[in-house]
PDB file of N, CA and C in Angstrom:
ATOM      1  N   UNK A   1       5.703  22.649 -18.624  1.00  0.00           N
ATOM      2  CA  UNK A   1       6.308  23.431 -19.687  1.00  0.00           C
ATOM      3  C   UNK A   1       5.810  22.945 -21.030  1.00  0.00           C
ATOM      4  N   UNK A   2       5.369  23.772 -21.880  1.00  0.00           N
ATOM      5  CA  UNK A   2       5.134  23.638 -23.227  1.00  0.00           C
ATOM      6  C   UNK A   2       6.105  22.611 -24.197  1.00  0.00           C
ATOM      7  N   UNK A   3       5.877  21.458 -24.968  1.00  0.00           N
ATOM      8  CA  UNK A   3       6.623  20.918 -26.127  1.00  0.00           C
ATOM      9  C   UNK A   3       7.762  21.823 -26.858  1.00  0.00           C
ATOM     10  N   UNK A   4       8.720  21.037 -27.177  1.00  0.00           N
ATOM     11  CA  UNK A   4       9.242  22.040 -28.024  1.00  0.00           C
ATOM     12  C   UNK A   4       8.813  22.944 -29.303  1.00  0.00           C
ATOM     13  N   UNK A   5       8.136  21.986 -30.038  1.00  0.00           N
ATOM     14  CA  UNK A   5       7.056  22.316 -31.135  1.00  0.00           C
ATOM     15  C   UNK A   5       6.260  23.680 -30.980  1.00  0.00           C
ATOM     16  N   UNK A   6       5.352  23.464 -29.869  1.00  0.00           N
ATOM     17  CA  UNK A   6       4.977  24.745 -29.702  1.00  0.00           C
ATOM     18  C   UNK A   6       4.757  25.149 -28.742  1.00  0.00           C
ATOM     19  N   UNK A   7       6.029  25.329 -28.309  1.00  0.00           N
ATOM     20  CA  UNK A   7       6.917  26.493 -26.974  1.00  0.00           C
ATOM     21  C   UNK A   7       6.211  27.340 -26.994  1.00  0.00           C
ATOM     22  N   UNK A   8       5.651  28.286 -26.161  1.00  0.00           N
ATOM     23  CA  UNK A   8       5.329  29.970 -26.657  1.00  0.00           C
ATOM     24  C   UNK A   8       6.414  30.785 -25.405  1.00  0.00           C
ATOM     25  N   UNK A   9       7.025  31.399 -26.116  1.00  0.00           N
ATOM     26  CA  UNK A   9       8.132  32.009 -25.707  1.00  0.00           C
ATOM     27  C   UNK A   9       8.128  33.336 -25.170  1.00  0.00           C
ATOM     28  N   UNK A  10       9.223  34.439 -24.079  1.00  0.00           N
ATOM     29  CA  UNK A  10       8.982  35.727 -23.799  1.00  0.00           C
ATOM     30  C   UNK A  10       9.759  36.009 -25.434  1.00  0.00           C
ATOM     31  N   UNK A  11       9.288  37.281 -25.786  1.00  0.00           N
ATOM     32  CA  UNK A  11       9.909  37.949 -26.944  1.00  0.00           C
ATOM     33  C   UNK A  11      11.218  38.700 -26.823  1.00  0.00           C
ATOM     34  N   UNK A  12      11.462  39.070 -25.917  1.00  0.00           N
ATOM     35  CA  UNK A  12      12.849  39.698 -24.925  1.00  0.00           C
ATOM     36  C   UNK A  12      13.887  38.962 -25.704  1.00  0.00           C
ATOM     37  N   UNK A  13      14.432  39.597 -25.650  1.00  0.00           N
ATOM     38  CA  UNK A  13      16.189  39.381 -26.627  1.00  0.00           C
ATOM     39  C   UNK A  13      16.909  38.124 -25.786  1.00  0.00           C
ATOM     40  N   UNK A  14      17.043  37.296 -26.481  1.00  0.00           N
ATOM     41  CA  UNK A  14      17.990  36.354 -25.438  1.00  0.00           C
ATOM     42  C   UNK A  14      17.163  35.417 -24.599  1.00  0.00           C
ATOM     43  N   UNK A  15      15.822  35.875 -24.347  1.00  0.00           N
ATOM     44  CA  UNK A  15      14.902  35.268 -23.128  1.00  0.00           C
ATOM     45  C   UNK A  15      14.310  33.961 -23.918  1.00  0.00           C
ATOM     46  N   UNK A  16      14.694  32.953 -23.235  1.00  0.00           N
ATOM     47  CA  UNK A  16      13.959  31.129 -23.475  1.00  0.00           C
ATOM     48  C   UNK A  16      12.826  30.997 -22.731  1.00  0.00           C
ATOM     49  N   UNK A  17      12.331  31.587 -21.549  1.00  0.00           N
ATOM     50  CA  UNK A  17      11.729  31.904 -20.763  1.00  0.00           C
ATOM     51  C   UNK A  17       9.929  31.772 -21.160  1.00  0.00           C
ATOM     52  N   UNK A  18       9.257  30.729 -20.422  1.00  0.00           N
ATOM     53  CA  UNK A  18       7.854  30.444 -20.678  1.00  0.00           C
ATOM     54  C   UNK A  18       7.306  31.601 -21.153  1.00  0.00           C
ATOM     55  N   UNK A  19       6.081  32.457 -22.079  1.00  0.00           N
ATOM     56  CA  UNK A  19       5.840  33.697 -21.948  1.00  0.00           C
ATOM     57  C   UNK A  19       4.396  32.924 -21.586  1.00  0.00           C
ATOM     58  N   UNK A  20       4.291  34.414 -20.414  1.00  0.00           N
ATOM     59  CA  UNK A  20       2.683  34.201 -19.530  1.00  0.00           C
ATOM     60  C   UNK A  20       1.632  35.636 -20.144  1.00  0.00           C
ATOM     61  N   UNK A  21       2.473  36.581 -20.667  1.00  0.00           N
ATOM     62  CA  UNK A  21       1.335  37.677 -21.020  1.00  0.00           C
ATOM     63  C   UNK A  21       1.173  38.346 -22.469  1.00  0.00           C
ATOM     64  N   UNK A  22       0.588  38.896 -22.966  1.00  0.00           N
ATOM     65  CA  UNK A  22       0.620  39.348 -24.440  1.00  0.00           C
ATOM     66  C   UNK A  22       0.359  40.901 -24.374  1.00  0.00           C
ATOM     67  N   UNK A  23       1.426  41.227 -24.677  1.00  0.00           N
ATOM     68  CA  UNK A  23       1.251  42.208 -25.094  1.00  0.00           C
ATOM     69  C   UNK A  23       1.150  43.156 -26.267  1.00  0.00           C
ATOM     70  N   UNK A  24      -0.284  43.411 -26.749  1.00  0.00           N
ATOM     71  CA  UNK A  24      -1.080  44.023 -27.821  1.00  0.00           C
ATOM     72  C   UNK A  24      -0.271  45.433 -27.819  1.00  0.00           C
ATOM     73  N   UNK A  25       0.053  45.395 -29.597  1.00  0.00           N
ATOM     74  CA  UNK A  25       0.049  47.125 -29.944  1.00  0.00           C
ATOM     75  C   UNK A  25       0.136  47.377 -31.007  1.00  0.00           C
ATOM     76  N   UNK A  26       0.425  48.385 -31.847  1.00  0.00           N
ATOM     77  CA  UNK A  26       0.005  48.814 -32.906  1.00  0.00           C
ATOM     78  C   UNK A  26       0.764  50.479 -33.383  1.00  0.00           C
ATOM     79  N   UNK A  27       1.655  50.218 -34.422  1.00  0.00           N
ATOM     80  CA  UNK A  27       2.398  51.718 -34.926  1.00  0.00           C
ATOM     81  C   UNK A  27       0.982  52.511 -35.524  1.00  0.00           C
ATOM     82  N   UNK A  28       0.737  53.435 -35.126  1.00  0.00           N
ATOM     83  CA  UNK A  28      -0.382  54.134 -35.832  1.00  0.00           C
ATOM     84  C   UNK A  28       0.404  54.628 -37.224  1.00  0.00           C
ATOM     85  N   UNK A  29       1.660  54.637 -37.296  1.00  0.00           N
ATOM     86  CA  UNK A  29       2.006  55.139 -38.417  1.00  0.00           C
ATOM     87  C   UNK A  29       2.355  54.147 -39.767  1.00  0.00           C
ATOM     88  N   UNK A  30       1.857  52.967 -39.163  1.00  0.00           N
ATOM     89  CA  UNK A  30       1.982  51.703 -40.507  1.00  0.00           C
ATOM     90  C   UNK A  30       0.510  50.564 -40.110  1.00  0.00           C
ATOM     91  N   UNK A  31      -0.159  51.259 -39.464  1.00  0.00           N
ATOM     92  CA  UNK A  31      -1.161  50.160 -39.228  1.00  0.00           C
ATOM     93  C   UNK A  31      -2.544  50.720 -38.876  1.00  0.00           C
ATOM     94  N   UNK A  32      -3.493  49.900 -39.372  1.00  0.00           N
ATOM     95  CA  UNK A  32      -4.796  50.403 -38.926  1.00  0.00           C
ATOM     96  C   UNK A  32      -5.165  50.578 -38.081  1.00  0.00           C
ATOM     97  N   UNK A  33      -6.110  51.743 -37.477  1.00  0.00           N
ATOM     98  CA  UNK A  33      -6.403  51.612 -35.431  1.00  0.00           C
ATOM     99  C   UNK A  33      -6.601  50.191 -35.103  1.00  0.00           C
ATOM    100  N   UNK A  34      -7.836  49.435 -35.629  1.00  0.00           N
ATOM    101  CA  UNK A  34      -8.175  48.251 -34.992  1.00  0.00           C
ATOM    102  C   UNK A  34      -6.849  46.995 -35.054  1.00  0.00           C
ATOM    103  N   UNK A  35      -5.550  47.238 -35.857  1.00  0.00           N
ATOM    104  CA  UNK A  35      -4.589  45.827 -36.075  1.00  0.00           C
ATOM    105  C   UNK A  35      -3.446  45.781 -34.228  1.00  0.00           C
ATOM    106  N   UNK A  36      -3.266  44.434 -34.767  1.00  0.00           N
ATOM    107  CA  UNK A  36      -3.228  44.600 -33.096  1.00  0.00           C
ATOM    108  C   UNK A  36      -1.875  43.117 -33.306  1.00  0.00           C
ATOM    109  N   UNK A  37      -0.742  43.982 -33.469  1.00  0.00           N
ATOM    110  CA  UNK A  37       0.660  43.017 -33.256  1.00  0.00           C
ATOM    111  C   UNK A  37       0.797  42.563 -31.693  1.00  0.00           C
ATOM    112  N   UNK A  38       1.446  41.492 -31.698  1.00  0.00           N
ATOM    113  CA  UNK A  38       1.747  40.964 -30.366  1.00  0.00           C
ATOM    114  C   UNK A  38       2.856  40.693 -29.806  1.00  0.00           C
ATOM    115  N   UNK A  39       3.414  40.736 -29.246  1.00  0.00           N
ATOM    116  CA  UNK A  39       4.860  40.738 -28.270  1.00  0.00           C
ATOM    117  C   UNK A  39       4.290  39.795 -27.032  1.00  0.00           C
ATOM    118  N   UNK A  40       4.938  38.932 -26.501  1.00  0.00           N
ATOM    119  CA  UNK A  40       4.958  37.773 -25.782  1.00  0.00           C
ATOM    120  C   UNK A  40       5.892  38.078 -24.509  1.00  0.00           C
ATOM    121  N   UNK A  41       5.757  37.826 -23.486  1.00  0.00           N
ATOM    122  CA  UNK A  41       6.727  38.749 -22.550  1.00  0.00           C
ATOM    123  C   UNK A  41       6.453  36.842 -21.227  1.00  0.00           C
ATOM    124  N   UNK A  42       7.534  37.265 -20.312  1.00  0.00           N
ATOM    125  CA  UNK A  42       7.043  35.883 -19.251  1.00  0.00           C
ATOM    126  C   UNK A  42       7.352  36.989 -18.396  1.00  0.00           C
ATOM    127  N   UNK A  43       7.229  36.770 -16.597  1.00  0.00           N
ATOM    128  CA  UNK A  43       6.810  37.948 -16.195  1.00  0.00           C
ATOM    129  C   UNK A  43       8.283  38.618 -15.622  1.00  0.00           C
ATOM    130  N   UNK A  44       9.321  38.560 -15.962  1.00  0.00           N
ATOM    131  CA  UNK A  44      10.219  39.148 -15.503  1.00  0.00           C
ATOM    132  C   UNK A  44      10.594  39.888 -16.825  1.00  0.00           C
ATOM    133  N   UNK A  45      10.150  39.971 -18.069  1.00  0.00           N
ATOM    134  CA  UNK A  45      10.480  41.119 -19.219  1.00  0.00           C
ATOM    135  C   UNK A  45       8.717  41.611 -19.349  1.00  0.00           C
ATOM    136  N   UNK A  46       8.056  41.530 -18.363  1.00  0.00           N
ATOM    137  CA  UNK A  46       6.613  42.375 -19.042  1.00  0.00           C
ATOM    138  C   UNK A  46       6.468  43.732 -18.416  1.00  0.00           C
ATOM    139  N   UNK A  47       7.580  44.284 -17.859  1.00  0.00           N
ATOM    140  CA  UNK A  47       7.421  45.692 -17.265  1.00  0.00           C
ATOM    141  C   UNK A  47       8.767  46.318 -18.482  1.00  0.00           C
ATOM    142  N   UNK A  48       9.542  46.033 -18.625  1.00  0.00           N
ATOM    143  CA  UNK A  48      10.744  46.137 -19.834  1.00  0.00           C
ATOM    144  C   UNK A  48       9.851  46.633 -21.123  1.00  0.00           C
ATOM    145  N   UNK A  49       9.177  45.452 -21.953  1.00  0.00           N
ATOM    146  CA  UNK A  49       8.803  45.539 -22.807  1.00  0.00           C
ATOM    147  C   UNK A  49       7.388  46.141 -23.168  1.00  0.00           C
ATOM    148  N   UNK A  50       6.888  45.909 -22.072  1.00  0.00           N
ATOM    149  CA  UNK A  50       5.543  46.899 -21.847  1.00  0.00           C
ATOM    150  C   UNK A  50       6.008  48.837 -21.674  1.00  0.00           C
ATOM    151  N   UNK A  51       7.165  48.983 -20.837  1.00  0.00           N
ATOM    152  CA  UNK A  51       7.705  50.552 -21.403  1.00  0.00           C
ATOM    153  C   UNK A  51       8.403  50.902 -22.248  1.00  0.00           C
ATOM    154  N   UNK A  52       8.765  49.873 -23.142  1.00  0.00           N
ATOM    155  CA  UNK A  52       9.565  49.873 -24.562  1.00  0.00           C
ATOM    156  C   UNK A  52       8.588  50.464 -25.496  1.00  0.00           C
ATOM    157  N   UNK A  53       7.195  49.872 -25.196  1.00  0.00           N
ATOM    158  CA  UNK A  53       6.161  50.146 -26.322  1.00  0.00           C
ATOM    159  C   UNK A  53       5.574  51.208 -25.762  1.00  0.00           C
ATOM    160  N   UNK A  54       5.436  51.406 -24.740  1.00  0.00           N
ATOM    161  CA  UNK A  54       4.773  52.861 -24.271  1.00  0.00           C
ATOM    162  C   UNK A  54       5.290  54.069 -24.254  1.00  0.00           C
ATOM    163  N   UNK A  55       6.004  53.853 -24.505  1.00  0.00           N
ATOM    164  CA  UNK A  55       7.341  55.064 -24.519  1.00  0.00           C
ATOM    165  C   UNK A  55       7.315  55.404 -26.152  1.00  0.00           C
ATOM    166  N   UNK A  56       6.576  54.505 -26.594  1.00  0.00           N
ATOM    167  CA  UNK A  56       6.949  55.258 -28.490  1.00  0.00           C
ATOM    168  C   UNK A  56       4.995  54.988 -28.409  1.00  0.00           C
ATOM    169  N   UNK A  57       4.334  54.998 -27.097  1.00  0.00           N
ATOM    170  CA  UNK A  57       2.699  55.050 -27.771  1.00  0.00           C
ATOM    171  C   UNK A  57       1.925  53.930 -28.706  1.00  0.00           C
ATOM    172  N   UNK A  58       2.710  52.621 -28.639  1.00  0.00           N
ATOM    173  CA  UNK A  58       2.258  51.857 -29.738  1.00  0.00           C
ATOM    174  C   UNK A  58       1.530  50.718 -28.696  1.00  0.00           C
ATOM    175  N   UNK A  59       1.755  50.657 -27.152  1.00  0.00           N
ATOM    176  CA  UNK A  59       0.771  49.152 -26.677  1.00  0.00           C
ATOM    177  C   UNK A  59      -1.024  50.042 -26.303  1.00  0.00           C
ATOM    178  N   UNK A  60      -1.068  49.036 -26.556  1.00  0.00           N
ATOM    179  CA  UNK A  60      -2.737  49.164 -26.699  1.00  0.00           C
ATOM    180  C   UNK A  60      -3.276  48.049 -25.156  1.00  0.00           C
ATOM    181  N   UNK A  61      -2.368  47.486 -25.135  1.00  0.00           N
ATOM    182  CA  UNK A  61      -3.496  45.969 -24.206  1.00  0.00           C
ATOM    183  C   UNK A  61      -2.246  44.976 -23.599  1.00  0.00           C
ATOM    184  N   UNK A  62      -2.314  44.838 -22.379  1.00  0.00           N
ATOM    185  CA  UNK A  62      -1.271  43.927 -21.628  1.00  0.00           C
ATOM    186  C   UNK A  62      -2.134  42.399 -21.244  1.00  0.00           C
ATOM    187  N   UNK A  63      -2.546  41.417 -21.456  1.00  0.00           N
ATOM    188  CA  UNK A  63      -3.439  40.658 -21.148  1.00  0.00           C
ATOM    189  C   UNK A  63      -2.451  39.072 -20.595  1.00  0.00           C
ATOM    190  N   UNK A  64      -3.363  38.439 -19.743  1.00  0.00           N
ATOM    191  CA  UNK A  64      -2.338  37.389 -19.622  1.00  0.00           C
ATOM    192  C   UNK A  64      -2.473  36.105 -20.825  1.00  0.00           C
ATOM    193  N   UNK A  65      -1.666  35.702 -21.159  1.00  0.00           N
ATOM    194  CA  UNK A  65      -1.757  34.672 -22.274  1.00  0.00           C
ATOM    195  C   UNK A  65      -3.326  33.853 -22.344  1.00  0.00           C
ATOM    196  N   UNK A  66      -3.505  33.190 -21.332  1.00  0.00           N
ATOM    197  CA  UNK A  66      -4.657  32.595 -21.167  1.00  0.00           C
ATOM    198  C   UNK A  66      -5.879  33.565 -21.502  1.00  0.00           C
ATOM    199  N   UNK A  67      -5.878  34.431 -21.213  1.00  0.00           N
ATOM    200  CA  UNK A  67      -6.847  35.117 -21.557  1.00  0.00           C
ATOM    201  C   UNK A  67      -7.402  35.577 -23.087  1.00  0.00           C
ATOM    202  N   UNK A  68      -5.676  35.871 -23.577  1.00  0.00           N
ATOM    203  CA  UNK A  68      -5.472  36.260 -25.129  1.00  0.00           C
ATOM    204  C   UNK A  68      -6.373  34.839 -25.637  1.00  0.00           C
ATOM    205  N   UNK A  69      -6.059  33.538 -25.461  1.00  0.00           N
ATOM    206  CA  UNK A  69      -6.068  32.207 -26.251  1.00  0.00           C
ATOM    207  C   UNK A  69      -7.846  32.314 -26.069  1.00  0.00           C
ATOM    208  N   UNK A  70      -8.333  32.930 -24.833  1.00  0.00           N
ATOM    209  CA  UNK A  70      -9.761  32.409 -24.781  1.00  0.00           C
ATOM    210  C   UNK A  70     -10.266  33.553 -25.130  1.00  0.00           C
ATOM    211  N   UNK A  71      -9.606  34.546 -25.957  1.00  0.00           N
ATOM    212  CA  UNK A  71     -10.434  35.853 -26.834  1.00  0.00           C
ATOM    213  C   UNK A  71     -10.748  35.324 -27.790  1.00  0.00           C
ATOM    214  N   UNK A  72      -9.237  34.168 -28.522  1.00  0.00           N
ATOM    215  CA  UNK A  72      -9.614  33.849 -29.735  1.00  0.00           C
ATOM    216  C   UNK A  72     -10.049  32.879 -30.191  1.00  0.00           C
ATOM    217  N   UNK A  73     -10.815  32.187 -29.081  1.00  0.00           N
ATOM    218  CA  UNK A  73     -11.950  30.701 -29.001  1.00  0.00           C
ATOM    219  C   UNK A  73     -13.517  31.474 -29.683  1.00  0.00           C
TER     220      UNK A  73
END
């Protein structure tokens, strides 16, 4: 488990919960195509919060954390 310092957390209301995936998206109506907000999910809120954002059209990209960290190496 991650330090307290820098925990990376699910984003889910209430959830303390390791987060394992990132989920990329973007309001087309306050943001540029290419900007790309992130929501943090562990895997029991990444089907929740992944149709939270799809349902209003704003996720762009479900990726697993590890993957996100070695986009931005």
């Amino acid at each position: 488990m991650n330090s307290p310092e820098n925990a990376v957390i699910c984003s889910a209301k209430g959830c303390r919960a390791d987060a394992v995936w990132v989920l990329a998206w973007n309001n087309p109506k306050l943001h540029t195509p290419d900007r790309r907000k992130t929501w943090l999910a562990c895997d029991e809120h990444r089907e929740h919060l992944s149709q939270f954002l799809g349902v209003r059209g704003f996720l762009k990209d479900v990726v697993k954390l590890e993957e996100w960290e070695a986009r931005e190496d």
